[in-house]
C-alpha atoms as a PDB file:
ATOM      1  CA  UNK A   1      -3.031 -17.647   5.024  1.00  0.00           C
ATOM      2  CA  UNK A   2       0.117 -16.169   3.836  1.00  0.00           C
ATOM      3  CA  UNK A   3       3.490 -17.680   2.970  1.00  0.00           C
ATOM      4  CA  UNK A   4       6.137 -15.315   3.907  1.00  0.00           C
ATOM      5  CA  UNK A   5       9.803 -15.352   3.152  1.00  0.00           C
ATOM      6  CA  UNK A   6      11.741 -17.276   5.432  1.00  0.00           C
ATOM      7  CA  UNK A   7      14.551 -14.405   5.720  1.00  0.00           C
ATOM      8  CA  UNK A   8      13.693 -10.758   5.807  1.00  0.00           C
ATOM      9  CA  UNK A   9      16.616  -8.416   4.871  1.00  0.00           C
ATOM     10  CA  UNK A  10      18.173  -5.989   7.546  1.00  0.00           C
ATOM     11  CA  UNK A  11      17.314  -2.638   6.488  1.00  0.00           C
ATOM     12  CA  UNK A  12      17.668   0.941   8.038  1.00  0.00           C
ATOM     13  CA  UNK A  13      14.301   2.864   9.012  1.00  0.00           C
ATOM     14  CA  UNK A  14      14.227   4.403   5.804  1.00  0.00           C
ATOM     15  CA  UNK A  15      15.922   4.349   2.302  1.00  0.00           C
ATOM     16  CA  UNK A  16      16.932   7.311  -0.055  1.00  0.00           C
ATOM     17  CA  UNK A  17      15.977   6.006  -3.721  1.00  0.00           C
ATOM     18  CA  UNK A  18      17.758   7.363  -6.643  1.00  0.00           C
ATOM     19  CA  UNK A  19      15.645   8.331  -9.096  1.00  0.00           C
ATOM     20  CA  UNK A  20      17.390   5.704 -11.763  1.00  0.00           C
ATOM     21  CA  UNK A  21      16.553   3.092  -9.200  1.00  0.00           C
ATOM     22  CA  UNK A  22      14.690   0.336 -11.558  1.00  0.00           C
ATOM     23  CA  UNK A  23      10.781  -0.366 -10.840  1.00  0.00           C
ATOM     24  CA  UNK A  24      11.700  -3.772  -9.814  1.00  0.00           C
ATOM     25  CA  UNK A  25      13.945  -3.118  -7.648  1.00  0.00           C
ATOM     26  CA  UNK A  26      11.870  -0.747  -5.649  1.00  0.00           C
ATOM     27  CA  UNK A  27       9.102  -3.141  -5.277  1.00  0.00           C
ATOM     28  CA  UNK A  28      11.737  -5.540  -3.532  1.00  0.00           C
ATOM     29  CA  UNK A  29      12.478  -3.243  -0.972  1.00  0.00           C
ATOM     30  CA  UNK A  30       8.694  -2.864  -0.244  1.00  0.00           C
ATOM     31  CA  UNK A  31       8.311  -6.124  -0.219  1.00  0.00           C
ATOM     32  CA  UNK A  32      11.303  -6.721   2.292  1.00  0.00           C
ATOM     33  CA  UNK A  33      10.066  -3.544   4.312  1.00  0.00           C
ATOM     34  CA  UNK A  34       6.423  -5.315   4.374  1.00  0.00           C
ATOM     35  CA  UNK A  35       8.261  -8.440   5.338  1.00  0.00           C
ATOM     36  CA  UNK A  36       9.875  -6.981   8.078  1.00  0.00           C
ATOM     37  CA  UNK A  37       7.188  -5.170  10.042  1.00  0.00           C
ATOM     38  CA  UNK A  38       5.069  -7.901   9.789  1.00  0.00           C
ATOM     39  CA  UNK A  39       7.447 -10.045  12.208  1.00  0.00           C
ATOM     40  CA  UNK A  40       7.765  -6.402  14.173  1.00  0.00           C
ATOM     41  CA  UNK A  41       5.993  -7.099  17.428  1.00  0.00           C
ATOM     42  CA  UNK A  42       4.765  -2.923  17.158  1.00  0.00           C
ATOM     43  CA  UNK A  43       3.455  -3.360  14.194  1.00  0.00           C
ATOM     44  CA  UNK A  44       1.255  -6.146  15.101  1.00  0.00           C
ATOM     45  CA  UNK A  45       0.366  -4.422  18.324  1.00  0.00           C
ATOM     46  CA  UNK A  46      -1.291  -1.176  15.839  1.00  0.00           C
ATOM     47  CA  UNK A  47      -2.748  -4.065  14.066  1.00  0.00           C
ATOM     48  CA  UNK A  48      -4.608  -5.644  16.793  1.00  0.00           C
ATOM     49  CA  UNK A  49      -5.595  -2.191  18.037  1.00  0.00           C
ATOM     50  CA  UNK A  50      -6.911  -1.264  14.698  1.00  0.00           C
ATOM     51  CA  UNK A  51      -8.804  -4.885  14.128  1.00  0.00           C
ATOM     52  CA  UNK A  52      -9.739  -6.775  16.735  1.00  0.00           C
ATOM     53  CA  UNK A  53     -10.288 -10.626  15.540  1.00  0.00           C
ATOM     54  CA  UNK A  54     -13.972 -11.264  16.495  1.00  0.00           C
ATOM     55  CA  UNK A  55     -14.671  -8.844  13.123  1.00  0.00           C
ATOM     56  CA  UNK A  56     -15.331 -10.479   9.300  1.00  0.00           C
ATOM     57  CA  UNK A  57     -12.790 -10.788   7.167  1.00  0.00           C
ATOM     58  CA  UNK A  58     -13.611  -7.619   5.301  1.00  0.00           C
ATOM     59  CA  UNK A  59     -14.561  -5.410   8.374  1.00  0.00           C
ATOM     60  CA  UNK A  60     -11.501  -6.211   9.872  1.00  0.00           C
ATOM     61  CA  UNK A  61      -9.407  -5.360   6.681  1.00  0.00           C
ATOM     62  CA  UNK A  62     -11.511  -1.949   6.290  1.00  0.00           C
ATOM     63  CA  UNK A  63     -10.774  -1.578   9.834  1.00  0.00           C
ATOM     64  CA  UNK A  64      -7.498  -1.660   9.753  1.00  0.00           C
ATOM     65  CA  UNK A  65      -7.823   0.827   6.755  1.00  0.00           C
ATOM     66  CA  UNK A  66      -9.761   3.259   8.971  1.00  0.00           C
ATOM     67  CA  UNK A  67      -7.302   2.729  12.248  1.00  0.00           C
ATOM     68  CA  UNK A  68      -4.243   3.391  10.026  1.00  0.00           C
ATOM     69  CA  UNK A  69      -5.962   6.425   8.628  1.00  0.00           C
ATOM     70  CA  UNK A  70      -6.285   7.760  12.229  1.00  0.00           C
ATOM     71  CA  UNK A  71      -2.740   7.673  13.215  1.00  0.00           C
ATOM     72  CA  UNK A  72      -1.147   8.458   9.966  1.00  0.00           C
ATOM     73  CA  UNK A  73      -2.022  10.966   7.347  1.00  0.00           C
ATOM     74  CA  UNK A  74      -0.910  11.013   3.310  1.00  0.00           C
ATOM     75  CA  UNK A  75       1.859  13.389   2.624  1.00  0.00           C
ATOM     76  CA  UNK A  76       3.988  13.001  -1.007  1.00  0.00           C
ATOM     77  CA  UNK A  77       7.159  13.543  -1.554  1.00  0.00           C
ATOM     78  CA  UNK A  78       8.603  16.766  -2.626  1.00  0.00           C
ATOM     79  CA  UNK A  79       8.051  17.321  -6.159  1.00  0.00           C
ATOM     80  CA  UNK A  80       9.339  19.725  -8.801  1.00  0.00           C
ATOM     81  CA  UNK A  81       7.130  22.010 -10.983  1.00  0.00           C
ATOM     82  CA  UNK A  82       5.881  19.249 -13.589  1.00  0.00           C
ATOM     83  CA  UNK A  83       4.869  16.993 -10.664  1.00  0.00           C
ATOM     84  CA  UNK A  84       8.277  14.204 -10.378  1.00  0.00           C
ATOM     85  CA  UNK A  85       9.426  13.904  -7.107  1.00  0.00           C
ATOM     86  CA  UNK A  86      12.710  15.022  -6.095  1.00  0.00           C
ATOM     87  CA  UNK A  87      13.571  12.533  -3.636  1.00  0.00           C
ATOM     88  CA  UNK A  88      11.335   9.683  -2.685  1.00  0.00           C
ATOM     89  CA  UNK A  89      12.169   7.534   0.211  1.00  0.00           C
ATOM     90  CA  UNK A  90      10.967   4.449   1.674  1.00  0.00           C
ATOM     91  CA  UNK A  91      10.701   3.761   5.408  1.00  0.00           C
ATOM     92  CA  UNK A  92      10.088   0.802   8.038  1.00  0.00           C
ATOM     93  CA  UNK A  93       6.262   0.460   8.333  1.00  0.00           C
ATOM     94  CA  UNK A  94       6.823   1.307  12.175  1.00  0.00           C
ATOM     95  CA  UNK A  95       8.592   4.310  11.223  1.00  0.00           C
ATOM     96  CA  UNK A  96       5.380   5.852   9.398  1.00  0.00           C
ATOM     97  CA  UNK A  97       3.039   3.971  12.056  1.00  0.00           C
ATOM     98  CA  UNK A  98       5.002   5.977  15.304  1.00  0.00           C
ATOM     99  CA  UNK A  99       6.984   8.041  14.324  1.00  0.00           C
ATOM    100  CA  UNK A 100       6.392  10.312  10.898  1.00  0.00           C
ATOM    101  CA  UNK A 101       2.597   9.217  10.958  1.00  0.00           C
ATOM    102  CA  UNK A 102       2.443  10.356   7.755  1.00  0.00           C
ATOM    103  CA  UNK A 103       3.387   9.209   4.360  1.00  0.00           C
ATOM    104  CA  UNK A 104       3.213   8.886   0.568  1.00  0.00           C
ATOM    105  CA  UNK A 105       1.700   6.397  -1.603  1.00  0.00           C
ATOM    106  CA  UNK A 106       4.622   3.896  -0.781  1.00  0.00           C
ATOM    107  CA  UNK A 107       4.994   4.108   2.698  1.00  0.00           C
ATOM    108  CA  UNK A 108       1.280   3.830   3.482  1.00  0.00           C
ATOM    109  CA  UNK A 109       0.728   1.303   1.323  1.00  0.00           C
ATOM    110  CA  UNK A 110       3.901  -0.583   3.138  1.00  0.00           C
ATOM    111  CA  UNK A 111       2.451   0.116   6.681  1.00  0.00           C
ATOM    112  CA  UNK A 112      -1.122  -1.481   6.097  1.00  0.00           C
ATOM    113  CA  UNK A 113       0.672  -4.596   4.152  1.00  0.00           C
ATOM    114  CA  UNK A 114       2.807  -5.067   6.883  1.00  0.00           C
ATOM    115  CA  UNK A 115      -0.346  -5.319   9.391  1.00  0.00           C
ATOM    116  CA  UNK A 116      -2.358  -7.060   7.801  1.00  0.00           C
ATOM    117  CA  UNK A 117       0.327  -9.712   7.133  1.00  0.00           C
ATOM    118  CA  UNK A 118       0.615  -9.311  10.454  1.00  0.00           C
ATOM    119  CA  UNK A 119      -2.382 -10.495  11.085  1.00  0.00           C
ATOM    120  CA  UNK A 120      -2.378 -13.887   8.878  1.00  0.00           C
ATOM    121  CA  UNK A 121      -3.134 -12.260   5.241  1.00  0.00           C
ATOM    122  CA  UNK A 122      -1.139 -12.652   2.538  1.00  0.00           C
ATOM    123  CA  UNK A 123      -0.986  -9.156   1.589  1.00  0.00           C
ATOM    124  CA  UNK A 124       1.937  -7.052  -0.780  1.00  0.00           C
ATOM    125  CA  UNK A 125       2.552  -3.244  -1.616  1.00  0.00           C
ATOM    126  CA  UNK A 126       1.697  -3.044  -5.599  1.00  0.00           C
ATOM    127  CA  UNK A 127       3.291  -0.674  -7.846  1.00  0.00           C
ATOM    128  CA  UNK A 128       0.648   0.744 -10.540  1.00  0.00           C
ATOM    129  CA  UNK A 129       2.512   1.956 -13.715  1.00  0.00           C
ATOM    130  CA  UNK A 130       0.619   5.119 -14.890  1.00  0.00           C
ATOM    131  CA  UNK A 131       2.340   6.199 -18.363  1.00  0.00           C
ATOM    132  CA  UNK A 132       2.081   9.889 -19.728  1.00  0.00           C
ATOM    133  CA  UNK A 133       1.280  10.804 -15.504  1.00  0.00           C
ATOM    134  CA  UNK A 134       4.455  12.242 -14.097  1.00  0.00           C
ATOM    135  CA  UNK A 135       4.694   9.729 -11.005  1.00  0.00           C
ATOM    136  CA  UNK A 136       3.610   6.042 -10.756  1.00  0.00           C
ATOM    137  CA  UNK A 137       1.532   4.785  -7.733  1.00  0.00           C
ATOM    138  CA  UNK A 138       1.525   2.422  -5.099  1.00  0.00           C
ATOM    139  CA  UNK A 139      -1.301   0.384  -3.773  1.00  0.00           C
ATOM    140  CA  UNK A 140      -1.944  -2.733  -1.157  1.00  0.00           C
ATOM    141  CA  UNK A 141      -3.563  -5.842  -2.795  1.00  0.00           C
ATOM    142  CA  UNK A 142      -4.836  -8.870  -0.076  1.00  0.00           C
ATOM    143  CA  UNK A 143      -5.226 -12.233  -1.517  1.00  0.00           C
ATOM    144  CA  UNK A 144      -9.185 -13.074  -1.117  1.00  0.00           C
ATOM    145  CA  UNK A 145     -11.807 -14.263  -3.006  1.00  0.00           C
ATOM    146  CA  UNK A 146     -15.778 -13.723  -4.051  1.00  0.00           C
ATOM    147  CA  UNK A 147     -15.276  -9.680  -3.266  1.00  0.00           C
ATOM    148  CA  UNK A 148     -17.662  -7.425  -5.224  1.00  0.00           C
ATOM    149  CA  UNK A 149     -14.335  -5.177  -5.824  1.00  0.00           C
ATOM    150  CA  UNK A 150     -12.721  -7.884  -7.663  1.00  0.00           C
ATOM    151  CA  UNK A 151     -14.218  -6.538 -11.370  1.00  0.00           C
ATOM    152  CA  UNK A 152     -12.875  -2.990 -10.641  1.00  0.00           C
ATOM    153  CA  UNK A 153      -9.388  -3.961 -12.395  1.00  0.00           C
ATOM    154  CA  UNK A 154     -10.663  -5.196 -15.030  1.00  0.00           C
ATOM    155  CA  UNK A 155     -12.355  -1.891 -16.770  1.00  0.00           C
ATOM    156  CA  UNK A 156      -8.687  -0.741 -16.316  1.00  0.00           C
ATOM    157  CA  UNK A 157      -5.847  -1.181 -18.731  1.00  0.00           C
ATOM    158  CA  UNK A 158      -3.092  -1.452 -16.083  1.00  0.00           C
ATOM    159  CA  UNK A 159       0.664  -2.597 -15.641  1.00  0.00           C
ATOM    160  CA  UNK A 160       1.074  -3.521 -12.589  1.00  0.00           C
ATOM    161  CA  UNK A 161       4.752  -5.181 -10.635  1.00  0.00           C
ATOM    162  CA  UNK A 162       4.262  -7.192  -7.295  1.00  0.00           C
ATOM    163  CA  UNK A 163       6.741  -8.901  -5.950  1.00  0.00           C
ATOM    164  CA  UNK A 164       8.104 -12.012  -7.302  1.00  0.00           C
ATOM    165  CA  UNK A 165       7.518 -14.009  -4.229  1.00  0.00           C
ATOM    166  CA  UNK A 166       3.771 -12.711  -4.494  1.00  0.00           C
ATOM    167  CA  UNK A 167       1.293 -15.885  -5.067  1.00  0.00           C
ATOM    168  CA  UNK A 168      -2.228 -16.218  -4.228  1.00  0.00           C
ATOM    169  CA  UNK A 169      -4.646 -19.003  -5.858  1.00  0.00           C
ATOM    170  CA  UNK A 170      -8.079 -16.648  -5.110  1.00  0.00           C
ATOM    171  CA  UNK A 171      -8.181 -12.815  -6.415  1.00  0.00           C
ATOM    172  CA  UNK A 172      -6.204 -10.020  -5.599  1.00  0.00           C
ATOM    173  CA  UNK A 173      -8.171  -7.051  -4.229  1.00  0.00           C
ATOM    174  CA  UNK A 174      -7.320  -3.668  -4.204  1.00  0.00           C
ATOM    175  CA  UNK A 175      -6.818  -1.346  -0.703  1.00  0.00           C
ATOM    176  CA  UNK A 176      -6.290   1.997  -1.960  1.00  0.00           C
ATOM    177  CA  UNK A 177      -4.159   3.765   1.075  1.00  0.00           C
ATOM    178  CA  UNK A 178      -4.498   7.627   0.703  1.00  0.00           C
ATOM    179  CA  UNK A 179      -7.266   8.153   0.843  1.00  0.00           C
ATOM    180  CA  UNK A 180      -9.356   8.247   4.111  1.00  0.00           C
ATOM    181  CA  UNK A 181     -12.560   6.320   3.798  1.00  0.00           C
ATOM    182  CA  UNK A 182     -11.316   4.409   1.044  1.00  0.00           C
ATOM    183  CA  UNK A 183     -13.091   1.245   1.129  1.00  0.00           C
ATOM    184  CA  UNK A 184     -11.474  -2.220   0.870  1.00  0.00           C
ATOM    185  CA  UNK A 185     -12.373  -4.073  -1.988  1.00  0.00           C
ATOM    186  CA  UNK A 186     -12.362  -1.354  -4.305  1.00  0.00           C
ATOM    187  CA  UNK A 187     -10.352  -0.167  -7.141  1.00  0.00           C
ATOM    188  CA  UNK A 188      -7.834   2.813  -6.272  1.00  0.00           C
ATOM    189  CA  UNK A 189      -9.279   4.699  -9.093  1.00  0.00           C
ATOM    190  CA  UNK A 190     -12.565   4.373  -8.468  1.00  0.00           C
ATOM    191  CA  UNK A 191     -12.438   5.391  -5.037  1.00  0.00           C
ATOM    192  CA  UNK A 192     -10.216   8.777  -6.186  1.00  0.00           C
ATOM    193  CA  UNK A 193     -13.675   9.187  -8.650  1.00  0.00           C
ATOM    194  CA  UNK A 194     -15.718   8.676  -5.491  1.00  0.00           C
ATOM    195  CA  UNK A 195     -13.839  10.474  -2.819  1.00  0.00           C
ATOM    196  CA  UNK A 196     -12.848  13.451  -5.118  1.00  0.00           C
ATOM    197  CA  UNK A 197      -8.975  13.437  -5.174  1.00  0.00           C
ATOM    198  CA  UNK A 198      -8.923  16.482  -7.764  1.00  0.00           C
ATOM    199  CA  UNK A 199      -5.270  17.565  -6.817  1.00  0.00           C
ATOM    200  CA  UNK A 200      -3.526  14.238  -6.982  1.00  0.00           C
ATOM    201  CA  UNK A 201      -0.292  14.328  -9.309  1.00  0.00           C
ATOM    202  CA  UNK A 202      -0.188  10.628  -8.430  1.00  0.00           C
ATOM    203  CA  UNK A 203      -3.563   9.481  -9.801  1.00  0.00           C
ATOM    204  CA  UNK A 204      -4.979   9.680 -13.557  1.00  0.00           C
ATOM    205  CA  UNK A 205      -6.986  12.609 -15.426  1.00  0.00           C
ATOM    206  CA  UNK A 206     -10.241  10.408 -14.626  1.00  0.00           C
ATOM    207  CA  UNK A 207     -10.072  11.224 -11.144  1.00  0.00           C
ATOM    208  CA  UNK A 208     -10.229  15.218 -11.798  1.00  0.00           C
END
């Protein structure tokens, strides 16, 4: 189901990011992070664990939602007083899987990419541009079609930057990854409504 790049770039378990770094830039090296723990033997192992193949297409993607949730919890980076983060780093999706088990909006969203493209979907880390909020934020999309959660973007007026190489001839739907019983399908706003993330820098004044 997916079309992944034929090279993945080498890179270190996780990055430092300057905060000049440009948007597009950043989504690159999600995308090659995705890219690369998707072919990481580990990573497929949590997968498989997580979302065992004889489940639906959407069970097994919530699945995986819910088995990443158990190893791994949602920690942001260190921000200053008005809410921008001081440093922000991006890691190796086994990194946050085995080792940190936690993460922020990035990371997370780059560890349940990474497994489900593991597992045959063509699935990217999205960044969500959020002007007049002091961070952006950082979502998984999987390529599928005839969801119910495909009409959630459109009540939102969003810019959003995938990765170049993304492509997928059905619908994009939304895997919001931080917040625990999240549901696939379903817009990452809606489900900060629904799950009450009141204390979220990283999320818009609709969801407080």
């Amino acid at each position: 189901m997916t079309t992944p790049a034929l090279v993945c770039a080498v890179l270190p378990s996780e990055i430092d990011l300057p905060n000049w770094m440009p948007v597009y830039i950043r989504v690159e090296l999600m995308e090659q992070l995705v890219c690369s723990g998707a072919r990481n033997p580990a990573v497929l192992a949590f997968a498989e664990r997580f979302a065992p193949p004889w489940l639906g297409t959407i069970e097994r993607l919530q699945a995986l939602l819910d088995g990443m949730h158990s190893v791994v919890v949602y920690e942001p980076e260190p921000a200053r007083a008005d809410g921008t983060v001081i440093q922000e780093k991006l890691r190796q999706a086994i990194t946050t899987l085995a080792e940190k088990r936690m993460g922020d909006c990035n990371n997370l969203s780059i560890a349940y990419a990474a497994m489900a493209r593991a597992l045959g979907f063509n699935a990217v880390a999205t960044w969500v541009h959020q002007p007049g909020l002091p961070v952006d934020h950082v979502a998984a999309q999987v390529c599928l079609g005839g969801n119910p959660g495909d009409k959630a973007a459109a009540r939102y007026d969003l810019t959003l930057t995938a990765p170049p190489s993304a492509s997928c001839k059905l619908t994009w739907v939304w895997v919001e990854t931080t917040l625990p019983g999240a549901r696939v399908g379903a817009h990452p706003y809606d489900e900060a409504v629904r799950l009450g993330a009141i204390s979220r820098t990283d999320l818009p004044p609709l969801a407080k």
